[in-house]
N, C-alpha and C. Protein backbone atom coordinates (compact mmCIF):
# COMPACT_ATOMS: atom_id res chain seq x y z
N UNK A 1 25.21 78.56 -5.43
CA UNK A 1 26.16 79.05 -6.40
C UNK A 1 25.94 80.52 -6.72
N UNK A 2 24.79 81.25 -6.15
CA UNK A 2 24.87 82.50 -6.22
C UNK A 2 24.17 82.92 -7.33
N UNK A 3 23.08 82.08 -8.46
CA UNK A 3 23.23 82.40 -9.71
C UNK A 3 21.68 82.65 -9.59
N UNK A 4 21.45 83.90 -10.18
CA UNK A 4 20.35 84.82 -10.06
C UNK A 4 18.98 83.68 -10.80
N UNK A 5 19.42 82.92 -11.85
CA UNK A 5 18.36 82.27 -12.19
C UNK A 5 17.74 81.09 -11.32
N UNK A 6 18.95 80.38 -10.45
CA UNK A 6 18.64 79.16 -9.49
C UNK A 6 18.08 79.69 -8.67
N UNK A 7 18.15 80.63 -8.30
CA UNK A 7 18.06 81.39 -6.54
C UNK A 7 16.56 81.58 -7.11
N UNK A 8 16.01 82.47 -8.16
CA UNK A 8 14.75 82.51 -8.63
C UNK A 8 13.66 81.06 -8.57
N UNK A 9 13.96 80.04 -9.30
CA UNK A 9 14.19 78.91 -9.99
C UNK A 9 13.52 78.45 -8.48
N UNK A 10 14.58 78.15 -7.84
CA UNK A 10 14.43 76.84 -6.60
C UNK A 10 13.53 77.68 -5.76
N UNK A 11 13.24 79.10 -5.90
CA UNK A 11 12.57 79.49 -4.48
C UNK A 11 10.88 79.51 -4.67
N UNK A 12 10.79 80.11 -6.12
CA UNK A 12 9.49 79.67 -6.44
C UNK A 12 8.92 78.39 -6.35
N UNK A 13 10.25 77.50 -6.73
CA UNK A 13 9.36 75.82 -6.64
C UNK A 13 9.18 75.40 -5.21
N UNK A 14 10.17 76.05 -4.32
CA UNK A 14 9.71 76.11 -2.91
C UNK A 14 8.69 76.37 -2.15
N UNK A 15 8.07 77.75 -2.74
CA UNK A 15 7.17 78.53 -2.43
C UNK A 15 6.23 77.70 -2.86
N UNK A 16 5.94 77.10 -4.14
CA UNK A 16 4.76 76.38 -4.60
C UNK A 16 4.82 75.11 -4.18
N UNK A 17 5.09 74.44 -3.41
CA UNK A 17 5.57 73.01 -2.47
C UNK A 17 5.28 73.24 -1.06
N UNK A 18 4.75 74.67 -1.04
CA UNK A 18 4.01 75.11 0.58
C UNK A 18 4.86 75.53 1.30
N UNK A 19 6.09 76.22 0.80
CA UNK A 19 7.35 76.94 2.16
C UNK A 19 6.45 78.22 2.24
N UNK A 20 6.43 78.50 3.56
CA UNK A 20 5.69 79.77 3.90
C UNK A 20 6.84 80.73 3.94
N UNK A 21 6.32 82.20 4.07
CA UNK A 21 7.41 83.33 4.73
C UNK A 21 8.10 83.55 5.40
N UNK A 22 7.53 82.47 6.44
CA UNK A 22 8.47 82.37 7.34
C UNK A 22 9.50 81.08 7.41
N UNK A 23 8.95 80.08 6.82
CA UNK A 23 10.38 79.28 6.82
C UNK A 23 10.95 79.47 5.72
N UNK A 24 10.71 80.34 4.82
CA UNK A 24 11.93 81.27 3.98
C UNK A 24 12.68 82.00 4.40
N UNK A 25 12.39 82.78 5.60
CA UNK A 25 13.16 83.36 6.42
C UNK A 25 13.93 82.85 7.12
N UNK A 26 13.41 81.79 8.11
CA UNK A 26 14.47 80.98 8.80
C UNK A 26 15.21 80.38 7.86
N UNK A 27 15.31 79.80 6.80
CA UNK A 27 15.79 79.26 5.85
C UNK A 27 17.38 80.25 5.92
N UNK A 28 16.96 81.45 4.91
CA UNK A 28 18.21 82.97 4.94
C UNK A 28 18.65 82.79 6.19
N UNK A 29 18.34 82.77 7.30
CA UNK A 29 18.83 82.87 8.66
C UNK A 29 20.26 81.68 8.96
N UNK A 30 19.65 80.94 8.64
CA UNK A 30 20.56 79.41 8.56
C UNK A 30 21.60 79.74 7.13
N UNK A 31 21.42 79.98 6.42
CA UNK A 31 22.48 80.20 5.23
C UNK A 31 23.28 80.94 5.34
N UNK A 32 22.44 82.23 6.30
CA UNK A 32 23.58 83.49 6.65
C UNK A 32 24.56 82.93 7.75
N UNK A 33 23.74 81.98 8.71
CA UNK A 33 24.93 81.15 9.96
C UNK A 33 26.17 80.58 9.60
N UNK A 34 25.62 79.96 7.99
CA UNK A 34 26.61 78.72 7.50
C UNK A 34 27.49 79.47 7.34
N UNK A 35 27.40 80.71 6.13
CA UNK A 35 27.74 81.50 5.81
C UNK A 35 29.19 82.32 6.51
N UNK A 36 28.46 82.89 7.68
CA UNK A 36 29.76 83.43 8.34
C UNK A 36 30.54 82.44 9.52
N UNK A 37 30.33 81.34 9.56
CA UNK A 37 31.21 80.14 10.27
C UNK A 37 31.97 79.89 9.19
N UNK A 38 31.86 79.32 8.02
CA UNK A 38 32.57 79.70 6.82
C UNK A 38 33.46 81.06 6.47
N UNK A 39 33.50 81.86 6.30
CA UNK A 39 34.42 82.93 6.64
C UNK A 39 34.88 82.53 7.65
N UNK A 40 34.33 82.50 8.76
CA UNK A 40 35.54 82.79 10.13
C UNK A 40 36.80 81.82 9.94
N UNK A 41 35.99 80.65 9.48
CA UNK A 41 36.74 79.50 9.93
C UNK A 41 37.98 79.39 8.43
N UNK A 42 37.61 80.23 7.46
CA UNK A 42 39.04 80.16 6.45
C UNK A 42 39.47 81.19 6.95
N UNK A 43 38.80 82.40 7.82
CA UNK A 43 40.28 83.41 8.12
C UNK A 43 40.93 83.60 8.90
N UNK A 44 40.56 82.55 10.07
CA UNK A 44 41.67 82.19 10.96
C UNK A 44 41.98 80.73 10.68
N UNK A 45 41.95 80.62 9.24
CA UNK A 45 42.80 78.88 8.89
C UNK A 45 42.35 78.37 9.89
N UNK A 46 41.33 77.72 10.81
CA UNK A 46 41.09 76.77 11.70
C UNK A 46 41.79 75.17 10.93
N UNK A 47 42.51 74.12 11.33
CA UNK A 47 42.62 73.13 10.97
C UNK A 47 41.62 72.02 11.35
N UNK A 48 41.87 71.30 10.21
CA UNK A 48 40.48 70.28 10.16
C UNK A 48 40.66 69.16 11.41
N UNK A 49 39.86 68.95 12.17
CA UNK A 49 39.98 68.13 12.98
C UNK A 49 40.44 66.66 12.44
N UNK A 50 41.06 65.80 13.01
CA UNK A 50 41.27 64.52 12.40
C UNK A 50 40.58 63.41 11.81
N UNK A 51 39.32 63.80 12.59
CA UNK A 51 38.28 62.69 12.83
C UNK A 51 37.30 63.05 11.33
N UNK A 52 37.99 63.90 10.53
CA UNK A 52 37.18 64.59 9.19
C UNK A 52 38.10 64.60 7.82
N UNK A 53 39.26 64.31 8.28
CA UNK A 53 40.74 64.55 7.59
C UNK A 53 40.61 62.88 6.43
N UNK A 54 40.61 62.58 5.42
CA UNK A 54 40.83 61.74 4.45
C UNK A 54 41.84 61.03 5.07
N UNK A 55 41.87 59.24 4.74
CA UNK A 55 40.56 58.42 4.46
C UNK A 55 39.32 58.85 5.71
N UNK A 56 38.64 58.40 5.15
CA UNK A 56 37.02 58.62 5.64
C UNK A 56 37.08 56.94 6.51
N UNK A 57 36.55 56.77 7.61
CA UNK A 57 36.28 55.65 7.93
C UNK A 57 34.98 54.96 7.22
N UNK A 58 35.29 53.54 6.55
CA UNK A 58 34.11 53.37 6.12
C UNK A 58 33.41 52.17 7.04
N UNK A 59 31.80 52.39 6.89
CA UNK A 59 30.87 52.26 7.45
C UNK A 59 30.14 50.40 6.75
């Protein structure tokens, strides 16, 4: 959500739960991926495949 206190908040409790530097990094790496597949995919309106489209098949 972007909010300066969570981002603080969750990374320290991360850090103290044994995330090293580096899988904090890969971590940003993967968020920045999600990140711009997200953009791409609202700015060329991609449509939702069917198999994802409501009702949901249930299980």
């Amino acid at each position: 959500n972007n909010c300066t206190y969570c981002i603080a908040s969750h990374t320290a409790s991360a850090f103290g739960k044994g995330m090293t530097d580096g899988m904090f990094k890969e971590l940003q790496a993967v968020i920045g991926m999600a990140n711009e597949t997200n953009k791409l995919v609202t700015g060329y309106q991609v449509e939702v495949d069917e198999r994802f489209k409501p009702p949901l098949p249930k299980k």
